[in-house]
C-alpha atoms as a PDB file:
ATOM      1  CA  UNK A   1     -19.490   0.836 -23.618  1.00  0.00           C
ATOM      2  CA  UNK A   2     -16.903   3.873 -24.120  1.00  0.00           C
ATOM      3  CA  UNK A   3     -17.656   4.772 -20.889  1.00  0.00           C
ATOM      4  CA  UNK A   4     -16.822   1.339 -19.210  1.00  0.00           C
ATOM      5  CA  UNK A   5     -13.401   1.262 -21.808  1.00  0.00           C
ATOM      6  CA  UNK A   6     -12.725   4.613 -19.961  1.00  0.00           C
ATOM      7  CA  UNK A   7     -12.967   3.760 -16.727  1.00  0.00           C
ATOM      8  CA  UNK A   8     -11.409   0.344 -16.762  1.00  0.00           C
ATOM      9  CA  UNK A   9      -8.346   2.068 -18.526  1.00  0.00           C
ATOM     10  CA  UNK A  10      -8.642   4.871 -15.508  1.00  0.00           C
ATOM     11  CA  UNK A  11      -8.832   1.531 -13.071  1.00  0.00           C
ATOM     12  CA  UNK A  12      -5.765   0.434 -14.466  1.00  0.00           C
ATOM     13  CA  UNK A  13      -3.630   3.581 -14.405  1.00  0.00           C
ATOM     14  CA  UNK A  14      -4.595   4.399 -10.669  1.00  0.00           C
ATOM     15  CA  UNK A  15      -3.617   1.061  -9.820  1.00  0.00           C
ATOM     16  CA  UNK A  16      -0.777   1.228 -11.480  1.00  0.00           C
ATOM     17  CA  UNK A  17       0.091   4.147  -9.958  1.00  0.00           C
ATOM     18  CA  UNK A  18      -0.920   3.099  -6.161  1.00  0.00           C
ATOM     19  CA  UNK A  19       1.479   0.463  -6.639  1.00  0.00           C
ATOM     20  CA  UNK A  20       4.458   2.554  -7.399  1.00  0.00           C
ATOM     21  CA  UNK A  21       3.509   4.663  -4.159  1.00  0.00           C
ATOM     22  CA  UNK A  22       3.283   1.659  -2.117  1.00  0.00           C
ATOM     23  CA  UNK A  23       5.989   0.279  -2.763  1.00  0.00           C
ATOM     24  CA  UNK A  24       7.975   3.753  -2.267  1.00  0.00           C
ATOM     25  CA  UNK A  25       5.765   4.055   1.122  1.00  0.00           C
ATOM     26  CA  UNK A  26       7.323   0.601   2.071  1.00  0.00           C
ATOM     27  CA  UNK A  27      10.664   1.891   1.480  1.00  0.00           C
ATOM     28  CA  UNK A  28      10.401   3.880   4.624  1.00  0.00           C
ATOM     29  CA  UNK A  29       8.159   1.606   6.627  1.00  0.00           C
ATOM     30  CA  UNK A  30       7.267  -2.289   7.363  1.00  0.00           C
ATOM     31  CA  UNK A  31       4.905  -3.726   4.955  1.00  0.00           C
ATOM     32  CA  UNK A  32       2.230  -3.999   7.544  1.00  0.00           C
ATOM     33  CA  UNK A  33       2.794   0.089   8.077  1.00  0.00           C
ATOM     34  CA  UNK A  34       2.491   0.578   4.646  1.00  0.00           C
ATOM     35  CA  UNK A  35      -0.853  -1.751   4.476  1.00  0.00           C
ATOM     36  CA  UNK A  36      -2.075   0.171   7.833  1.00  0.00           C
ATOM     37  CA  UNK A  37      -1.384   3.589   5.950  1.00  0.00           C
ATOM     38  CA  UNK A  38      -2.669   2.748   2.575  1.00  0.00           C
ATOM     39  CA  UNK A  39      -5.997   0.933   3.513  1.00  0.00           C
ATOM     40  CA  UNK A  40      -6.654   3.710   6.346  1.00  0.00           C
ATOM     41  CA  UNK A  41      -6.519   6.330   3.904  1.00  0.00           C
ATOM     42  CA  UNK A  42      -8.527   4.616   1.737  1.00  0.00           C
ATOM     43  CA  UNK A  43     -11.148   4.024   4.056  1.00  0.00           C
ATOM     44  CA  UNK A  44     -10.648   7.818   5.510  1.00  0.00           C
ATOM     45  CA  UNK A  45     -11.418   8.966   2.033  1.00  0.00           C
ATOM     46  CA  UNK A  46     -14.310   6.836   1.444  1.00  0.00           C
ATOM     47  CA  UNK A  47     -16.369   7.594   4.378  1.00  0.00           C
ATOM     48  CA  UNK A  48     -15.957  11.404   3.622  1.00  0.00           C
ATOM     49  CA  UNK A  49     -16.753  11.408  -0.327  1.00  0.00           C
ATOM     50  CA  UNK A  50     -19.559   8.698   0.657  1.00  0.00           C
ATOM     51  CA  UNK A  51     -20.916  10.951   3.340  1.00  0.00           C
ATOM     52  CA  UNK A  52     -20.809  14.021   1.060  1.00  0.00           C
ATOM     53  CA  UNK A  53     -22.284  12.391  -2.353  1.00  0.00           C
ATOM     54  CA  UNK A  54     -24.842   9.922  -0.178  1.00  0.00           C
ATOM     55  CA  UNK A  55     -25.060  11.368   2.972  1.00  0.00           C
ATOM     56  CA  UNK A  56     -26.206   8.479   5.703  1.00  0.00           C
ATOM     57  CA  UNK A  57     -27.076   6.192   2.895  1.00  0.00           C
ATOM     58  CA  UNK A  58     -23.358   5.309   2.301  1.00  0.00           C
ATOM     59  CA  UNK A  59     -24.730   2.749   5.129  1.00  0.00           C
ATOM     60  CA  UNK A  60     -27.205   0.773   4.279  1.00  0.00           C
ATOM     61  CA  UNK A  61     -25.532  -2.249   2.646  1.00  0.00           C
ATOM     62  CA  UNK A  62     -29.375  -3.422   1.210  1.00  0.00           C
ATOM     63  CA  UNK A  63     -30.371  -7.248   0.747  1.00  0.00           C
ATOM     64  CA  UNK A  64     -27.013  -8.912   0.612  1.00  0.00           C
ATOM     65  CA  UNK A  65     -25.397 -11.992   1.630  1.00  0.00           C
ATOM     66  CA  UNK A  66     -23.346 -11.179   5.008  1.00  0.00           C
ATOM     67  CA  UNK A  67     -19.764 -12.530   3.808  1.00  0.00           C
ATOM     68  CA  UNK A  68     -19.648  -9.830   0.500  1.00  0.00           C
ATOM     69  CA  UNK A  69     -18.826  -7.099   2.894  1.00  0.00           C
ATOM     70  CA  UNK A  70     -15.804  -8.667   4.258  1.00  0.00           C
ATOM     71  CA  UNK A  71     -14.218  -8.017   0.921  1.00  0.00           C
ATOM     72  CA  UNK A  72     -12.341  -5.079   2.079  1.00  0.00           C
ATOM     73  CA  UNK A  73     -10.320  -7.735   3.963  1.00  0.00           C
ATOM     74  CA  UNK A  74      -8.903  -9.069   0.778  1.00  0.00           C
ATOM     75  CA  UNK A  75      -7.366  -5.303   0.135  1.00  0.00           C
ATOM     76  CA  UNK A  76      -4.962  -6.367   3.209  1.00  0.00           C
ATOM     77  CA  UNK A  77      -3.744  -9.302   0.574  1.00  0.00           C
ATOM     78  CA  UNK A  78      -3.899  -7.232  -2.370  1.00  0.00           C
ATOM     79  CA  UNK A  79      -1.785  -4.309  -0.700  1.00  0.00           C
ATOM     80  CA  UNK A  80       0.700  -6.950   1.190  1.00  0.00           C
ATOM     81  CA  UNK A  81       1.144  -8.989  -1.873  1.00  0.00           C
ATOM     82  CA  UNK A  82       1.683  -5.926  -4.165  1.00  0.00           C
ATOM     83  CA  UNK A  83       4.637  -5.174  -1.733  1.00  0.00           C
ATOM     84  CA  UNK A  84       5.616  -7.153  -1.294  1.00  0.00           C
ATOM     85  CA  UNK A  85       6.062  -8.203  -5.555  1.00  0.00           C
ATOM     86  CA  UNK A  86       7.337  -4.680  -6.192  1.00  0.00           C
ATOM     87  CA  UNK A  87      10.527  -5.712  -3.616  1.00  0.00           C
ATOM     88  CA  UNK A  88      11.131  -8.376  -6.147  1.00  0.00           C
ATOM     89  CA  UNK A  89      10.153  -7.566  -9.197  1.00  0.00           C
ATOM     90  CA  UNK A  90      10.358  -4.409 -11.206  1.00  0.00           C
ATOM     91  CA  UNK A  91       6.866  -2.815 -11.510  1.00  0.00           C
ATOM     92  CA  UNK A  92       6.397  -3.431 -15.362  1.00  0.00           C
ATOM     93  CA  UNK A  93       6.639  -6.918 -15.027  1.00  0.00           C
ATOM     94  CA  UNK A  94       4.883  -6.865 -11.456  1.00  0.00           C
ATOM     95  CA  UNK A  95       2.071  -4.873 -13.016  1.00  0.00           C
ATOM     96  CA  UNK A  96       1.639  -7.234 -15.938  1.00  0.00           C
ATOM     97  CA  UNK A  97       1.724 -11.052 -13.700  1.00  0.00           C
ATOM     98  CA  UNK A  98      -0.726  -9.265 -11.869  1.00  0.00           C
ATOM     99  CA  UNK A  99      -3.161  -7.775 -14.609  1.00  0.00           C
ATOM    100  CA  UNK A 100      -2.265 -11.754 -16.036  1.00  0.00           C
ATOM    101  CA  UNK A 101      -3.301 -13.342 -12.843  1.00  0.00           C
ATOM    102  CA  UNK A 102      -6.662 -11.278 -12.785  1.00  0.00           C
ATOM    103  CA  UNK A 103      -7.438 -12.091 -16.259  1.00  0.00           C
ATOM    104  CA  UNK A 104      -7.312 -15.898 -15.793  1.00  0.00           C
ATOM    105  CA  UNK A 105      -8.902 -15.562 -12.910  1.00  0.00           C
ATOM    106  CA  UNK A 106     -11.733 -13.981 -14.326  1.00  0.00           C
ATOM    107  CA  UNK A 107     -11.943 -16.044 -17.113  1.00  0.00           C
ATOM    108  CA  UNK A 108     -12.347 -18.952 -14.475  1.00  0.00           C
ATOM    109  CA  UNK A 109     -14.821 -17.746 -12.323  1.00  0.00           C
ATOM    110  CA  UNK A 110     -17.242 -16.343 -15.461  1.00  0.00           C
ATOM    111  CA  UNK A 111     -16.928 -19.647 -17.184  1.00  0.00           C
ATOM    112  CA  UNK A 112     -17.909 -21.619 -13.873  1.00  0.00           C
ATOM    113  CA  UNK A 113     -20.281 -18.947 -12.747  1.00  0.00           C
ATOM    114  CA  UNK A 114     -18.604 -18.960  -9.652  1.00  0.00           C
ATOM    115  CA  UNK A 115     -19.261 -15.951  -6.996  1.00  0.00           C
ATOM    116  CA  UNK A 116     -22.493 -15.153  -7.958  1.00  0.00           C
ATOM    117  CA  UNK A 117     -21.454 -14.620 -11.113  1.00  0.00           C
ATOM    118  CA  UNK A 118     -23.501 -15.139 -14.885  1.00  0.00           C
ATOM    119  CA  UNK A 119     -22.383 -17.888 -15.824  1.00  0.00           C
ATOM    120  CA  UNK A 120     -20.507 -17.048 -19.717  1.00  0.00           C
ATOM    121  CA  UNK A 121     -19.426 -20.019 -21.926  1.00  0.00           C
ATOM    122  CA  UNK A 122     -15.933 -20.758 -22.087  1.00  0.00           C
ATOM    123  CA  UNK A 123     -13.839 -19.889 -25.516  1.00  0.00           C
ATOM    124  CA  UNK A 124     -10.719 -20.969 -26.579  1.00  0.00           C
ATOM    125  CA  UNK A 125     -10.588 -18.047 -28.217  1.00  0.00           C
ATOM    126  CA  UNK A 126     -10.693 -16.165 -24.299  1.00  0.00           C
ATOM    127  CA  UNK A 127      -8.238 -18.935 -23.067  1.00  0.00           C
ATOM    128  CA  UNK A 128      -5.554 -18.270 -26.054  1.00  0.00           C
ATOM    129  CA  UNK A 129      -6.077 -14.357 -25.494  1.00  0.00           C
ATOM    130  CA  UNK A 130      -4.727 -14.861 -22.007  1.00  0.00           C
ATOM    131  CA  UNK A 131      -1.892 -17.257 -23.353  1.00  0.00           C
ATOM    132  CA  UNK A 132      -0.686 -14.728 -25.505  1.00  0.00           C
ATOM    133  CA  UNK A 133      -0.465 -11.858 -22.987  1.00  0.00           C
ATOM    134  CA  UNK A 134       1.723 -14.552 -20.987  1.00  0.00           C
ATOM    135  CA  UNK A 135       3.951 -15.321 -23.671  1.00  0.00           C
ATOM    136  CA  UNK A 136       3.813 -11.395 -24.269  1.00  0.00           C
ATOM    137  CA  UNK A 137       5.351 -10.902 -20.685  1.00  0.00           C
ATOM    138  CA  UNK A 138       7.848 -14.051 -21.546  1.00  0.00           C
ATOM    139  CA  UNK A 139       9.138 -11.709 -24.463  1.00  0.00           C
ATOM    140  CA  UNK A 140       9.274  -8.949 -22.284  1.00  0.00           C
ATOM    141  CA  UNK A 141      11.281 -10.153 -19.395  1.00  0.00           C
ATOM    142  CA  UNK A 142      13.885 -12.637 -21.638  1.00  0.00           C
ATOM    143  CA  UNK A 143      14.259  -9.303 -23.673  1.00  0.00           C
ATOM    144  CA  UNK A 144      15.529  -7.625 -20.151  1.00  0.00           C
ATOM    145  CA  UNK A 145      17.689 -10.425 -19.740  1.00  0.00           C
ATOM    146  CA  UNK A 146      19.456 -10.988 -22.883  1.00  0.00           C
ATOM    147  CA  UNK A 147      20.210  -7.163 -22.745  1.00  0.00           C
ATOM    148  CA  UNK A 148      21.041  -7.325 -19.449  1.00  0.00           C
ATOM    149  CA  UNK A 149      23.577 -10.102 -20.974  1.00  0.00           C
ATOM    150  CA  UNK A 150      24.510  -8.064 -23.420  1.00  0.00           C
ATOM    151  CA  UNK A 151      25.547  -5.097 -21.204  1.00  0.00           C
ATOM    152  CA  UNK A 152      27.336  -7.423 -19.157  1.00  0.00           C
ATOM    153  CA  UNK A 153      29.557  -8.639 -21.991  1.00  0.00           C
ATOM    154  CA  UNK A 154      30.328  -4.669 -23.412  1.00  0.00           C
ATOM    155  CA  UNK A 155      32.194  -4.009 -19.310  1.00  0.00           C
ATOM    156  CA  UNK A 156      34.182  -7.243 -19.885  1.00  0.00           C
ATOM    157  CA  UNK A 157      35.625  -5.937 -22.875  1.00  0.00           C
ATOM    158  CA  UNK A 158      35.977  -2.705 -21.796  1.00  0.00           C
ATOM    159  CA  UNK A 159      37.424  -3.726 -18.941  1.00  0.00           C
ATOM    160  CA  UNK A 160      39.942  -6.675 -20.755  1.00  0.00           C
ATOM    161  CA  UNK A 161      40.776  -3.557 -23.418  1.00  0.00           C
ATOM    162  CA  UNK A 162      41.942  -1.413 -20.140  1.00  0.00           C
ATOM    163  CA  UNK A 163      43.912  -3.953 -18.659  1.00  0.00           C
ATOM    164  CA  UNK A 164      41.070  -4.927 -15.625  1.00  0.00           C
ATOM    165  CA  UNK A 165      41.286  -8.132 -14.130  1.00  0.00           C
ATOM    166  CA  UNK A 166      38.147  -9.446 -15.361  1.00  0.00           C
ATOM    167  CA  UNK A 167      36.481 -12.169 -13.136  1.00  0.00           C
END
């Protein structure tokens, strides 16, 4: 279980982190050049690690149904809509909608069973968890504004005490 705690928290910091460089990569280029880059690299670097830890057993997919390796098309959404969210949001509070939005997801889909999933009874316990990291992100992001607010009020009366016209 450490182990899993590890790598989840690993997970989380290198996506995390991939966000912050796409969005600086975007900066520079279109969001589709940015995708292009990001996923190509990705998939650069995965056929070369695969071929040196598997050799020509990174392709044999096994006994699968067809439509679970078309998942790396869902990276294109993941990638554009990460983007695309870091253009509007900063990346704290884009990080933490999207960590939000995976959690209640998840929560769906394991209480429905849905995507092949074992199926895992639903809690209210689970459902209030994720209510709580939403109101968590509330607090967060009113907290930005009311010092934003607050900052905003100090240059009026700086300015008013200098003699600015103040609009």
């Amino acid at each position: 279980m450490i182990t899993g705690i590890i790598l989840a928290c690993i997970a989380g910091i290198l996506v995390s982190m991939q966000t912050v460089f796409n969005s600086k990569v975007n900066e520079h280029n279109s969001s589709w050049a940015t995708t292009t880059l990001v996923l190509g690299m990705g998939f650069a670097a995965s056929l070369l690690i695969g071929l040196a830890v598997q050799g020509t057993k990174v392709f044999q997919i096994g006994d699968m149904k067809l439509w679970y390796i078309f998942s790396g098309l869902i990276g294109v959404g993941v990638v554009i809509c990460l983007v695309q969210g870091m253009k509007r949001l900063d990346p704290t509070f884009a990080i933490s909608i999207v960590v939000t939005s995976q959690l209640g997801t998840a929560l769906l889909w394991d209480s429905l069973g849905w995507m092949g999933l074992e199926k895992i009874p639903f809690s209210w316990s689970k459902l209030l968890g994720v209510i709580v990291i939403i109101g968590g992100i509330l607090v967060f992001k009113l907290g930005d504004l009311q010092h934003a607010a607050r900052v905003r009020q100090q240059l009026r009366t700086v300015r008013e005490q200098k003699g600015v016209k103040v609009q």
